[in-house]
C-alpha atoms as a PDB file:
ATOM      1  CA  UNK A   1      -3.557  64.874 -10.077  1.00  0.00           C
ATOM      2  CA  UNK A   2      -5.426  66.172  -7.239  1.00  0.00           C
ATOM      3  CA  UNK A   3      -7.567  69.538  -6.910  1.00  0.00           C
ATOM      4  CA  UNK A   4      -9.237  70.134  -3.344  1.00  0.00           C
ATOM      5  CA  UNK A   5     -10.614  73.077  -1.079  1.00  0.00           C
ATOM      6  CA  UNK A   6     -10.861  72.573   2.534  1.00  0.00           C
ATOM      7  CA  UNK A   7     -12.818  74.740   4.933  1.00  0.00           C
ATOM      8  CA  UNK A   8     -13.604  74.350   8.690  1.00  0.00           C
ATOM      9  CA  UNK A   9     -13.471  70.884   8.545  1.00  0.00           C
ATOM     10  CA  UNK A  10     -14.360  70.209   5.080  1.00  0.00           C
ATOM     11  CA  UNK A  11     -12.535  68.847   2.012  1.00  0.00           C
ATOM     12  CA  UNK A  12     -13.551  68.737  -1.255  1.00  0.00           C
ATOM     13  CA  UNK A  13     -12.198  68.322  -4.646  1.00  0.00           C
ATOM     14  CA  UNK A  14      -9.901  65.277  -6.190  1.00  0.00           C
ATOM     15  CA  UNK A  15      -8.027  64.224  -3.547  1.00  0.00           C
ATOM     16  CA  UNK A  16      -6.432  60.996  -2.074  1.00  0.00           C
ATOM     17  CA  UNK A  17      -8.481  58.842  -0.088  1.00  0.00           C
ATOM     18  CA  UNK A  18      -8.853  59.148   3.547  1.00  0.00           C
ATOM     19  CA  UNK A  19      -8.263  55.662   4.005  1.00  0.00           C
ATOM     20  CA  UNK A  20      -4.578  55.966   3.047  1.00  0.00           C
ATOM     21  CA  UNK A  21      -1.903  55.902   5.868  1.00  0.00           C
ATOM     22  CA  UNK A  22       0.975  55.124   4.233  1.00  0.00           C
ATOM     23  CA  UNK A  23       1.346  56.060   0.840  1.00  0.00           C
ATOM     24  CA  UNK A  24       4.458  55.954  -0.693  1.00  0.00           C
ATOM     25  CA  UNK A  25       5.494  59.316   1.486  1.00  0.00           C
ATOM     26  CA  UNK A  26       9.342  58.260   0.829  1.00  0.00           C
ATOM     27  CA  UNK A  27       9.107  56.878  -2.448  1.00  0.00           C
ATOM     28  CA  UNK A  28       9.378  58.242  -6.326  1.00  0.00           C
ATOM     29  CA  UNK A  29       8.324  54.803  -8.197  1.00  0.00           C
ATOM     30  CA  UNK A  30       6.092  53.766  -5.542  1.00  0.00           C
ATOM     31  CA  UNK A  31       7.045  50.156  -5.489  1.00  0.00           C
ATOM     32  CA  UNK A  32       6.245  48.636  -2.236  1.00  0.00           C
ATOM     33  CA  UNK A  33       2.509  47.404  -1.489  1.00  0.00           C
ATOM     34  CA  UNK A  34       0.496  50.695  -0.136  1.00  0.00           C
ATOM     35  CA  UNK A  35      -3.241  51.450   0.680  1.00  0.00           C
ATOM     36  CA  UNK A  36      -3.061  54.115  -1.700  1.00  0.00           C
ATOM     37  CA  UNK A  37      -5.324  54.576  -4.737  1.00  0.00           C
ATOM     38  CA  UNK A  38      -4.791  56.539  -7.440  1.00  0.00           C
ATOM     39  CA  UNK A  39      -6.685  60.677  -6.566  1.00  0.00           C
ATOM     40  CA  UNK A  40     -10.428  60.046  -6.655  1.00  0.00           C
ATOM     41  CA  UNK A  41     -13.131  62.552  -5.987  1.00  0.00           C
ATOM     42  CA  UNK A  42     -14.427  62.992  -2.658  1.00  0.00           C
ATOM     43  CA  UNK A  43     -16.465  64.877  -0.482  1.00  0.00           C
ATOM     44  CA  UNK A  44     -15.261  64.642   3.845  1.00  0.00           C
ATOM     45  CA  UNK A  45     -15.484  66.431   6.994  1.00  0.00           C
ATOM     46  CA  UNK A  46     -12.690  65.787   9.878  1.00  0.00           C
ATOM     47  CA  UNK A  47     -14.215  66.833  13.445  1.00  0.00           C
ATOM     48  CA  UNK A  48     -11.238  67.536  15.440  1.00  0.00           C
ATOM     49  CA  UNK A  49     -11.565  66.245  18.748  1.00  0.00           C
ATOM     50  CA  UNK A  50      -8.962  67.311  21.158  1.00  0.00           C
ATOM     51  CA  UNK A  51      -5.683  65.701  22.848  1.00  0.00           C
ATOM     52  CA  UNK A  52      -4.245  64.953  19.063  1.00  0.00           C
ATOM     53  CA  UNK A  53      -7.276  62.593  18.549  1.00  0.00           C
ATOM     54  CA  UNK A  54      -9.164  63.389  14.950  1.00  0.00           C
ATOM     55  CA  UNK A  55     -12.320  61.812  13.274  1.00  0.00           C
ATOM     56  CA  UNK A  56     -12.899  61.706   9.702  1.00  0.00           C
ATOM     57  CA  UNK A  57     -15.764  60.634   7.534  1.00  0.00           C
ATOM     58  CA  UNK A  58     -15.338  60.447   3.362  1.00  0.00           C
ATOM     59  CA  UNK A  59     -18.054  59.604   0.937  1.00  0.00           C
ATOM     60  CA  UNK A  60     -15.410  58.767  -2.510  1.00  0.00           C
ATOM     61  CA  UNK A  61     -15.759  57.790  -5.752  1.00  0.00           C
ATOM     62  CA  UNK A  62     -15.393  53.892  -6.106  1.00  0.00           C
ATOM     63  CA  UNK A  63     -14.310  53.648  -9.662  1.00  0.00           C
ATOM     64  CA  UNK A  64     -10.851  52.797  -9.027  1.00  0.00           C
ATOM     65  CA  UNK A  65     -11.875  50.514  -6.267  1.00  0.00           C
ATOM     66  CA  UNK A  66     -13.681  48.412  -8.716  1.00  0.00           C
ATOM     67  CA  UNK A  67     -12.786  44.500  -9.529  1.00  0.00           C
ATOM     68  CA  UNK A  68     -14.168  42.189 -12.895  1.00  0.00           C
ATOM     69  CA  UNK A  69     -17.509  40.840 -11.901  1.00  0.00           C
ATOM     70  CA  UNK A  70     -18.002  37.471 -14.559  1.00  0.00           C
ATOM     71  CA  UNK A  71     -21.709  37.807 -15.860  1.00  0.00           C
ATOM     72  CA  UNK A  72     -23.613  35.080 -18.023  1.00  0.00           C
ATOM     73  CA  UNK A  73     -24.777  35.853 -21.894  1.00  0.00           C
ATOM     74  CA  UNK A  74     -24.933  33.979 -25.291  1.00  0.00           C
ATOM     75  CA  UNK A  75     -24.808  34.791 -28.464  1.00  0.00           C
ATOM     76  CA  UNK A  76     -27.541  35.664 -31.031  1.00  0.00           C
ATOM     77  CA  UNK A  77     -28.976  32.804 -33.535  1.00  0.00           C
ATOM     78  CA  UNK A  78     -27.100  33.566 -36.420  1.00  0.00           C
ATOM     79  CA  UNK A  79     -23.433  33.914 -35.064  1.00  0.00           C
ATOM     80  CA  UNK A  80     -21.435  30.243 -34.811  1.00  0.00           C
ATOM     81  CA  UNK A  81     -18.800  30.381 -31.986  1.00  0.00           C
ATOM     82  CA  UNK A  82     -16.167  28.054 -33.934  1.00  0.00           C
ATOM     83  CA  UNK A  83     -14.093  31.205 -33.999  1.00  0.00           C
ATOM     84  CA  UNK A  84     -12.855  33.672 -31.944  1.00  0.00           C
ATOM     85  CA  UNK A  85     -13.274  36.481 -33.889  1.00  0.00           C
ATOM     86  CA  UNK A  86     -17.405  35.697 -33.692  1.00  0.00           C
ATOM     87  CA  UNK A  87     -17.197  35.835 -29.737  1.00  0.00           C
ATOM     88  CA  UNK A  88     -15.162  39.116 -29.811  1.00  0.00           C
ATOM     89  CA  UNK A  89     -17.514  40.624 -31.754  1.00  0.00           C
ATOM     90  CA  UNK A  90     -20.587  39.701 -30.307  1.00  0.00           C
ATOM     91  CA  UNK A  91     -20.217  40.220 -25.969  1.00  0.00           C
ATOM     92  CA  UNK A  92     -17.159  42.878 -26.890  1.00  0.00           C
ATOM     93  CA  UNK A  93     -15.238  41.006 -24.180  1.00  0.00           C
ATOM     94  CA  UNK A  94     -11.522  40.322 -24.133  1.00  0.00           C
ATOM     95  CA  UNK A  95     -11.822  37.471 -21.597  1.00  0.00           C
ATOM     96  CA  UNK A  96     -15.066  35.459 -22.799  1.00  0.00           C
ATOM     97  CA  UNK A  97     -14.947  32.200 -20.975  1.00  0.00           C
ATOM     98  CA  UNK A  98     -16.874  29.162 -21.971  1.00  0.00           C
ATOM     99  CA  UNK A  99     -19.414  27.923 -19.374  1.00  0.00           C
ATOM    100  CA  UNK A 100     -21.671  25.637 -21.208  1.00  0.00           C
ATOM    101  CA  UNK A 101     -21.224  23.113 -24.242  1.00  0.00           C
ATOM    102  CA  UNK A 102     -23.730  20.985 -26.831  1.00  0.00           C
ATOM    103  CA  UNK A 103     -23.869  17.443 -27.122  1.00  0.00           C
ATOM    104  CA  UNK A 104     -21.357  17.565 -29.384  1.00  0.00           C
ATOM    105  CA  UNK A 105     -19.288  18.844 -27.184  1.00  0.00           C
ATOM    106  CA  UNK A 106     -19.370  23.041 -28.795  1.00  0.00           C
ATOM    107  CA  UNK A 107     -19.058  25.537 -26.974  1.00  0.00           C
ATOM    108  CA  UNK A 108     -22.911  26.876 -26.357  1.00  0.00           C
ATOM    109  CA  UNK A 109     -22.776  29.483 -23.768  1.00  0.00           C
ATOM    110  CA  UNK A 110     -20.390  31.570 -22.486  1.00  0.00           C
ATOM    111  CA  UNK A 111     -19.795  34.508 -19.961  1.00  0.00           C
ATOM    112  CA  UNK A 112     -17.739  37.594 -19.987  1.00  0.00           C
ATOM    113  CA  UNK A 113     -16.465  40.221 -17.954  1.00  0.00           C
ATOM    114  CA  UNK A 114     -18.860  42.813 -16.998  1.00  0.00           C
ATOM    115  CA  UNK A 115     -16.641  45.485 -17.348  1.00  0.00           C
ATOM    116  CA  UNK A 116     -19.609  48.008 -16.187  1.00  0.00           C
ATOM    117  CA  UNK A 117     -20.231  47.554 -12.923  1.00  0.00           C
ATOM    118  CA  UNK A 118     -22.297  50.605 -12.406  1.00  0.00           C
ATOM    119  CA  UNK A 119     -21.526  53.702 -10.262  1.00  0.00           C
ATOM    120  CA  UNK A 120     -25.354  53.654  -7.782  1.00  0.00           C
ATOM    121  CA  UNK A 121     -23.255  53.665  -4.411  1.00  0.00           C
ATOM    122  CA  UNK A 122     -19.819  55.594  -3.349  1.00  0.00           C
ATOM    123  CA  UNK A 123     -17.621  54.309  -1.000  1.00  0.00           C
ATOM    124  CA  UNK A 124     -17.698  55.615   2.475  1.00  0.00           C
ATOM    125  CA  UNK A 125     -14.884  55.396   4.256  1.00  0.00           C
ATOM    126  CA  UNK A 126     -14.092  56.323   8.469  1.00  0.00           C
ATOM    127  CA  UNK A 127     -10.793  57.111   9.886  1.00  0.00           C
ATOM    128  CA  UNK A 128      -9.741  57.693  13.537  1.00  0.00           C
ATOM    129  CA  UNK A 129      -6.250  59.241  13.921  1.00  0.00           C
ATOM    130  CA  UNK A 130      -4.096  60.444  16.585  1.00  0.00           C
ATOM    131  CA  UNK A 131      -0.916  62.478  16.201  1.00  0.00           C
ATOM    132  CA  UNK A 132       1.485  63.511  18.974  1.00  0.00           C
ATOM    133  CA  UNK A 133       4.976  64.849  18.878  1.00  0.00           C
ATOM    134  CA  UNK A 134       6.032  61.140  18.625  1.00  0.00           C
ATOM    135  CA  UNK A 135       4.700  60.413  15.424  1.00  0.00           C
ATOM    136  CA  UNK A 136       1.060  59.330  14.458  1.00  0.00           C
ATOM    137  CA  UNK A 137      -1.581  56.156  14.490  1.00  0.00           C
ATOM    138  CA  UNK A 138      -4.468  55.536  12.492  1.00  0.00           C
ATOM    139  CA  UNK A 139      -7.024  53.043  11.915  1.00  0.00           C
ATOM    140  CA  UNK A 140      -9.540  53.648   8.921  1.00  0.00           C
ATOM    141  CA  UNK A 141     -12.823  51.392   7.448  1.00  0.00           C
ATOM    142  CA  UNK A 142     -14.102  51.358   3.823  1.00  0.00           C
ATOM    143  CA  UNK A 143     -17.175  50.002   2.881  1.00  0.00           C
ATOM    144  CA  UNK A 144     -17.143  49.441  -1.248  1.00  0.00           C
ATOM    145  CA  UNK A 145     -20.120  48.074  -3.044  1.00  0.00           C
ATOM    146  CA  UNK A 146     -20.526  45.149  -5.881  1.00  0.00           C
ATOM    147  CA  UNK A 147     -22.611  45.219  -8.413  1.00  0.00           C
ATOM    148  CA  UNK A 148     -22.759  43.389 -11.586  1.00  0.00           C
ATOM    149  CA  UNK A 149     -25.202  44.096 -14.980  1.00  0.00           C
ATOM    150  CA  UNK A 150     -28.403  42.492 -16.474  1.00  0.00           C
ATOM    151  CA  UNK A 151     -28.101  39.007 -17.067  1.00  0.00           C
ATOM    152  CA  UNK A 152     -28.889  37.678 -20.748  1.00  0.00           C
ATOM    153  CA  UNK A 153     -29.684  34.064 -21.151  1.00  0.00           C
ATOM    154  CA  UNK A 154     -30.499  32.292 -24.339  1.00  0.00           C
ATOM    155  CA  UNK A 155     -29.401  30.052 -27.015  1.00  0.00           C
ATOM    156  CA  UNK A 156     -25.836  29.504 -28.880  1.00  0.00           C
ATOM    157  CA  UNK A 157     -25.769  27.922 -32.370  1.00  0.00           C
ATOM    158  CA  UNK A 158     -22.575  25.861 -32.579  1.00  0.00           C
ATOM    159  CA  UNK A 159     -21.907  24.596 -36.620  1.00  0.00           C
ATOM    160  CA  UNK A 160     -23.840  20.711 -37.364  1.00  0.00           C
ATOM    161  CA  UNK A 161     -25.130  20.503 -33.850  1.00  0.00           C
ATOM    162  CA  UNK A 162     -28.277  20.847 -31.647  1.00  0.00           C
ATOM    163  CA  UNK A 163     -28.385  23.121 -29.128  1.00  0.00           C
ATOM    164  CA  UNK A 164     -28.699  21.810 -25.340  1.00  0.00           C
ATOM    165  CA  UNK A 165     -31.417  23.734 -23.183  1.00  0.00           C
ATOM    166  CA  UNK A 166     -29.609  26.850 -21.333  1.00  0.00           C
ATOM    167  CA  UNK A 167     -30.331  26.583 -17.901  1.00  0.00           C
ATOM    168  CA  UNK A 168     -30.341  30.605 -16.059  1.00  0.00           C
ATOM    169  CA  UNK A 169     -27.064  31.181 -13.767  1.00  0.00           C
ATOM    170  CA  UNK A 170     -28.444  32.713 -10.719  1.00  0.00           C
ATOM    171  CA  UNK A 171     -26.147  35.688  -9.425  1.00  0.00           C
ATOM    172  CA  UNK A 172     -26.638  38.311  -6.802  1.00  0.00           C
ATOM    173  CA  UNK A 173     -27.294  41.543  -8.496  1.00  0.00           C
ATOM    174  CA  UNK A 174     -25.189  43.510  -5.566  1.00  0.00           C
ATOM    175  CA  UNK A 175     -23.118  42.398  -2.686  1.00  0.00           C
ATOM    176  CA  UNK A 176     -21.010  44.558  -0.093  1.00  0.00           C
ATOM    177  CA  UNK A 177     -16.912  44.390   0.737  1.00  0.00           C
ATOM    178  CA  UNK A 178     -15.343  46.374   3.285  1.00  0.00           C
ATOM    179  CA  UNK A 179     -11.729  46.599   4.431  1.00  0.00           C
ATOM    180  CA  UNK A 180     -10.054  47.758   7.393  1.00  0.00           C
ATOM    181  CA  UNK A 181      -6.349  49.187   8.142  1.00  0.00           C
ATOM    182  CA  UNK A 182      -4.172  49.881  11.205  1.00  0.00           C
ATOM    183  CA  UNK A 183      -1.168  52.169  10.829  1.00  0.00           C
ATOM    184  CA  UNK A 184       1.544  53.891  12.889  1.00  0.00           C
ATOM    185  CA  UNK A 185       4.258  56.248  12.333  1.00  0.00           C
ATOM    186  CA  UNK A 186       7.193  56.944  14.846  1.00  0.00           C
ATOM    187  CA  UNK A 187       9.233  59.794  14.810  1.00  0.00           C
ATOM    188  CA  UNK A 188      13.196  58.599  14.474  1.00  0.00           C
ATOM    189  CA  UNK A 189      15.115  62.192  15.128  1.00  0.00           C
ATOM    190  CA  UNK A 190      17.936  60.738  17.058  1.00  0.00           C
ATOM    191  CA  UNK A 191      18.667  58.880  13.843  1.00  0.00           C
ATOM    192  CA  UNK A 192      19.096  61.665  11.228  1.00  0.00           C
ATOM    193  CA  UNK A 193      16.248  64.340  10.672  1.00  0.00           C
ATOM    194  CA  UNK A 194      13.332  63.766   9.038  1.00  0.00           C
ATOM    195  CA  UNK A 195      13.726  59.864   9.388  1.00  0.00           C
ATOM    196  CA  UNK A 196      10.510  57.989  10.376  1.00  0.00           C
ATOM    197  CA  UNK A 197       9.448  54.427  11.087  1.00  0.00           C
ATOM    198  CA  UNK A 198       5.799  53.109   9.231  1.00  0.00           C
ATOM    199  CA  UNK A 199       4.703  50.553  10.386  1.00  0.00           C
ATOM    200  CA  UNK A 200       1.055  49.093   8.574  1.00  0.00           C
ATOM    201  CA  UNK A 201      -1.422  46.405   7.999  1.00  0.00           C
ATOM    202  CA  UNK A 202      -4.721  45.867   6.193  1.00  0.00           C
ATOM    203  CA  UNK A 203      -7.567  43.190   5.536  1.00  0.00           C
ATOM    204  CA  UNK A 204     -10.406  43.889   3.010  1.00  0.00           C
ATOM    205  CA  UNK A 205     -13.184  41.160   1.129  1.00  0.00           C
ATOM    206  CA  UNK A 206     -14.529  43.061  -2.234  1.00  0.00           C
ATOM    207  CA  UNK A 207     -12.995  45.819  -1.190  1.00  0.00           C
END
């Protein structure tokens, strides 16, 4: 799954990300935890800078970076919420949680997956990387933003109750993750050709 072009320094195309180090280079299932994402479209120029020592900078396509963002709504007037089948069909949501009740104790408000989260900023990853006879180090930086979608607040209508005042659920419209990863790769010829030693660690918040 991956199309690119690269030209004096350039790549472009569908590609894997450039924060990757390790990815599953010696493995068919894939089955051990990686930094890899599945190919995502990019746009990146690599400076090389001498002495094995290269400098990258990607602008990629966050969509597979994404995560759930939980964003508030109700339901109109005429639709009760004693069943499950009327909050399906009214936020379209396959994980509507309830976040608000009546005095009766009915569910009045709920909130539901914003399954959106709109495309308005790529990620832009940086990667410095060094590679010698010995084998290779990298460290790489991804900054991924958050967004979530308009907030909707009003009233429910649970069955043979009044309806408690909805109070508005502030949120922040966007917020910004990052992550950062340190890798290394050492050559191990003397063992059997071809054999290498990866060695790999990563931290990331929303990212």
């Amino acid at each position: 799954d991956k199309a690119f072009i690269q030209f004096a320094g350039f790549t472009a195309g569908r590609a894997s990300s450039f924060f990757d180090f390790y990815a599953h280079d010696f493995e068919l299932a894939g089955a051990t935890a990686g930094s890899d994402v599945s190919s995502t479209n990019l746009i990146a120029y690599t400076a090389t800078l001498g002495n094995g020592f290269s400098a990258t900078l990607s602008v990629e396509d966050p969509t597979f970076r994404r995560s759930p963002i939980f964003s508030p709504t109700t339901n109109s007037g005429n639709v009760t919420l004693n069943t499950a089948a009327a909050v399906f069909a009214q936020n379209n949501s396959p994980i509507p949680v309830f976040i608000g009740y009546n005095a009766a104790g009915a569910a009045a408000r709920y909130s539901f997956v914003d399954g959106i989260e709109r495309n308005r900023m790529p990620d832009f990853v940086g990667a410095l990387r060094y590679d010698a006879a010995w084998g290779s180090a990298q460290l790489t930086a991804a900054v991924h933003e958050l967004n979530v979608g308009n907030v909707a607040n009003g009233a429910g209508t649970p069955v043979g109750a009044g309806v408690i005042s909805n109070v508005s659920i502030p949120h922040t419209s966007n917020d910004y993750g990052y992550a950062v990863q340190g890798g290394v790769k050492v050559n191990l010829p003397f063992i059997s050709p071809g054999d290498t030693l990866y060695l790999q660690g990563a931290y990331g918040v929303g990212a």
